[in-house]
C-alpha atoms as a PDB file:
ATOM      1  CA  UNK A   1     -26.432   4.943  58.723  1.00  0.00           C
ATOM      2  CA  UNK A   2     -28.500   7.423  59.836  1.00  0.00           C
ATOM      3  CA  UNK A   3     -27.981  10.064  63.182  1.00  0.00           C
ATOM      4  CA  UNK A   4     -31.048   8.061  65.063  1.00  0.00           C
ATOM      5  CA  UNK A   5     -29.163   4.186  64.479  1.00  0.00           C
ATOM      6  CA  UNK A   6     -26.075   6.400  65.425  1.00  0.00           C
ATOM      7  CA  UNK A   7     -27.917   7.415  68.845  1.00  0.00           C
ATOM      8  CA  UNK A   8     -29.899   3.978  69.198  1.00  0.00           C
ATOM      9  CA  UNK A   9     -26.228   1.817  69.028  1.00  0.00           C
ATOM     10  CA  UNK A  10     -24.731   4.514  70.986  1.00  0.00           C
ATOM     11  CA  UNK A  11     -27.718   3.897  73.697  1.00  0.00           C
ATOM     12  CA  UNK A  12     -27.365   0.119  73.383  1.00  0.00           C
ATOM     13  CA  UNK A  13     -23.890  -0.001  74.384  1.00  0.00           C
ATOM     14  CA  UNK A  14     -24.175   2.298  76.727  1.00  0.00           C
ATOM     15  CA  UNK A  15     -27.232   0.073  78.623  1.00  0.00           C
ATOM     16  CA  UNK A  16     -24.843  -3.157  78.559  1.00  0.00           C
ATOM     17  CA  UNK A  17     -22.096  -1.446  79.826  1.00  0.00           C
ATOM     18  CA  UNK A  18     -23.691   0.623  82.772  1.00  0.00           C
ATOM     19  CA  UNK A  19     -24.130  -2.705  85.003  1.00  0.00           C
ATOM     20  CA  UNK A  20     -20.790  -3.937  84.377  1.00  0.00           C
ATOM     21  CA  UNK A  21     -19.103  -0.287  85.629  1.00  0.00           C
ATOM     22  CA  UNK A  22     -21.675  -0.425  88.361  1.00  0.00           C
ATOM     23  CA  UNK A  23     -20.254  -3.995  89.601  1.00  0.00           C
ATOM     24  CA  UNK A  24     -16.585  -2.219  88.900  1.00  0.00           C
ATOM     25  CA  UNK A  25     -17.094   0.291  91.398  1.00  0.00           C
ATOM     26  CA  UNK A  26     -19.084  -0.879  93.747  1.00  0.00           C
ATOM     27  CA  UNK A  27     -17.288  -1.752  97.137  1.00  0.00           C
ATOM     28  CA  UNK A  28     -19.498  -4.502  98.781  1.00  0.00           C
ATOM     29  CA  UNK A  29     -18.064  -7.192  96.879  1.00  0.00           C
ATOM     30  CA  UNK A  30     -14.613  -8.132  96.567  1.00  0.00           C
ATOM     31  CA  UNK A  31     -12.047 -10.559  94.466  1.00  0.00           C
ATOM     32  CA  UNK A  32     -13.376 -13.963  93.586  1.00  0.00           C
ATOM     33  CA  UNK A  33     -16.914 -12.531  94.132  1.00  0.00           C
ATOM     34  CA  UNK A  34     -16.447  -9.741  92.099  1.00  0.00           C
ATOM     35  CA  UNK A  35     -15.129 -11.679  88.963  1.00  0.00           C
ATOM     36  CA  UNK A  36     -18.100 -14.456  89.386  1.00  0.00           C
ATOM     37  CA  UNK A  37     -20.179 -11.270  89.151  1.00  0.00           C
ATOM     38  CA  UNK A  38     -18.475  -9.060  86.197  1.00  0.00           C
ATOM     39  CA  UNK A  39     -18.197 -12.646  83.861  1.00  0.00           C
ATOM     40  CA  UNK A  40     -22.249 -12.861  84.771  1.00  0.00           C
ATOM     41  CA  UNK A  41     -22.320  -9.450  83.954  1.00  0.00           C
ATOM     42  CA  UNK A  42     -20.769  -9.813  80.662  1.00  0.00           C
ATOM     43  CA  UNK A  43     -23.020 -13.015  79.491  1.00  0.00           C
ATOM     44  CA  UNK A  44     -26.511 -11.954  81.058  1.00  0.00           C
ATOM     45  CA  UNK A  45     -25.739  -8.299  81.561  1.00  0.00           C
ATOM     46  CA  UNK A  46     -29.041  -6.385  82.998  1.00  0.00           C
ATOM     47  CA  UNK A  47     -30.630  -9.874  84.231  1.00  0.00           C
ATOM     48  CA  UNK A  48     -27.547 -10.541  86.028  1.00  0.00           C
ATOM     49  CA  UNK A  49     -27.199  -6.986  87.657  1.00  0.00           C
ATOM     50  CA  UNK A  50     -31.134  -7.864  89.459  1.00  0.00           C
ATOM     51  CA  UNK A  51     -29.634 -10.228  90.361  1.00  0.00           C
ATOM     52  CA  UNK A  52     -26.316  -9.024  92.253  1.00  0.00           C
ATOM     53  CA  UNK A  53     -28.934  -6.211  93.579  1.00  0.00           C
ATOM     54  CA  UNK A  54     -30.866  -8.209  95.497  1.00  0.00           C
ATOM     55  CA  UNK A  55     -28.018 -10.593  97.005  1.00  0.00           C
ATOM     56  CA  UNK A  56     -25.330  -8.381  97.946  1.00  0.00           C
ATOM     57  CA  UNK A  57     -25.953  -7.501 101.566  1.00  0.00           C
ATOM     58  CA  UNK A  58     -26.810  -3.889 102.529  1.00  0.00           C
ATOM     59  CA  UNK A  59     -26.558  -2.800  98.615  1.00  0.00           C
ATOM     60  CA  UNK A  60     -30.091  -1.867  98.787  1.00  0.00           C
ATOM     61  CA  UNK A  61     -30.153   0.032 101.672  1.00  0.00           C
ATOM     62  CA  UNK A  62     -27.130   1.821 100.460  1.00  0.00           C
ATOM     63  CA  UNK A  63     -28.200   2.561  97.492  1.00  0.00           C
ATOM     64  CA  UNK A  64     -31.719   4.209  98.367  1.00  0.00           C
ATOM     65  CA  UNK A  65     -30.081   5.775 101.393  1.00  0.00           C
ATOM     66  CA  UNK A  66     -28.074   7.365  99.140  1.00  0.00           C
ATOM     67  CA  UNK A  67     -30.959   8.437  96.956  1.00  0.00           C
ATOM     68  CA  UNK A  68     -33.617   9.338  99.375  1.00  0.00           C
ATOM     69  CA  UNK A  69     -33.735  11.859 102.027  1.00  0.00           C
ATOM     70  CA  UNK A  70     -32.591  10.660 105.040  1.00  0.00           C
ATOM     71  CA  UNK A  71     -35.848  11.281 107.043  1.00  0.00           C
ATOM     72  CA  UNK A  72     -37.500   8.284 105.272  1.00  0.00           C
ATOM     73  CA  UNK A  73     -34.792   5.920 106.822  1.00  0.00           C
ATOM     74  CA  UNK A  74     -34.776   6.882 110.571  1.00  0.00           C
ATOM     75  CA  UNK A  75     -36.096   4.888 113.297  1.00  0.00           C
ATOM     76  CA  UNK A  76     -39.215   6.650 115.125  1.00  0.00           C
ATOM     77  CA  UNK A  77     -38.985   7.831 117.947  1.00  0.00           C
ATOM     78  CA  UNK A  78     -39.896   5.940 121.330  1.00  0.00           C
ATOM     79  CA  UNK A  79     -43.134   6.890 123.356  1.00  0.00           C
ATOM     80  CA  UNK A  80     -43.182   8.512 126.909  1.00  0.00           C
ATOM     81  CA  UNK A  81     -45.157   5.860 128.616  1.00  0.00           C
ATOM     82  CA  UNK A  82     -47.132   7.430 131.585  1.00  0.00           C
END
């Protein structure tokens, strides 16, 4: 086995098990909801974590909040009306 099969198995792993922590730690979902989500996790791993993405509510808007500057998210300001 060479060092780059040793990196690429390494990098595999690593890209099934990122979704699955993500579910772990994430605080939107909870019991029941959060096992239907880790076993999904664990038999369609990264199809599965578009998935919980895009139905949990306000994961999105967390999640870019969190990532973007806060400017980008504000409401605008009302206009003066004369």
């Amino acid at each position: 086995m060479s060092d780059s099969d040793l990196f690429f198995g390494i990098l595999c792993i690593t890209g099934y098990l990122a979704p699955i922590s993500f579910v772990l730690n994430d605080t939107h979902t909870k019991g029941q909801e959060k096992n239907f989500w880790l076993i999904a996790m664990i038999f369609l791993s990264w199809l599965a974590w578009l998935a919980y993405i895009t139905s949990v509510p306000n994961l999105l808007k967390d999640m870019f909040s969190s990532w973007l500057p806060e400017y980008l998210f504000r409401s605008p300001a009302k206009r003066i009306k004369y």
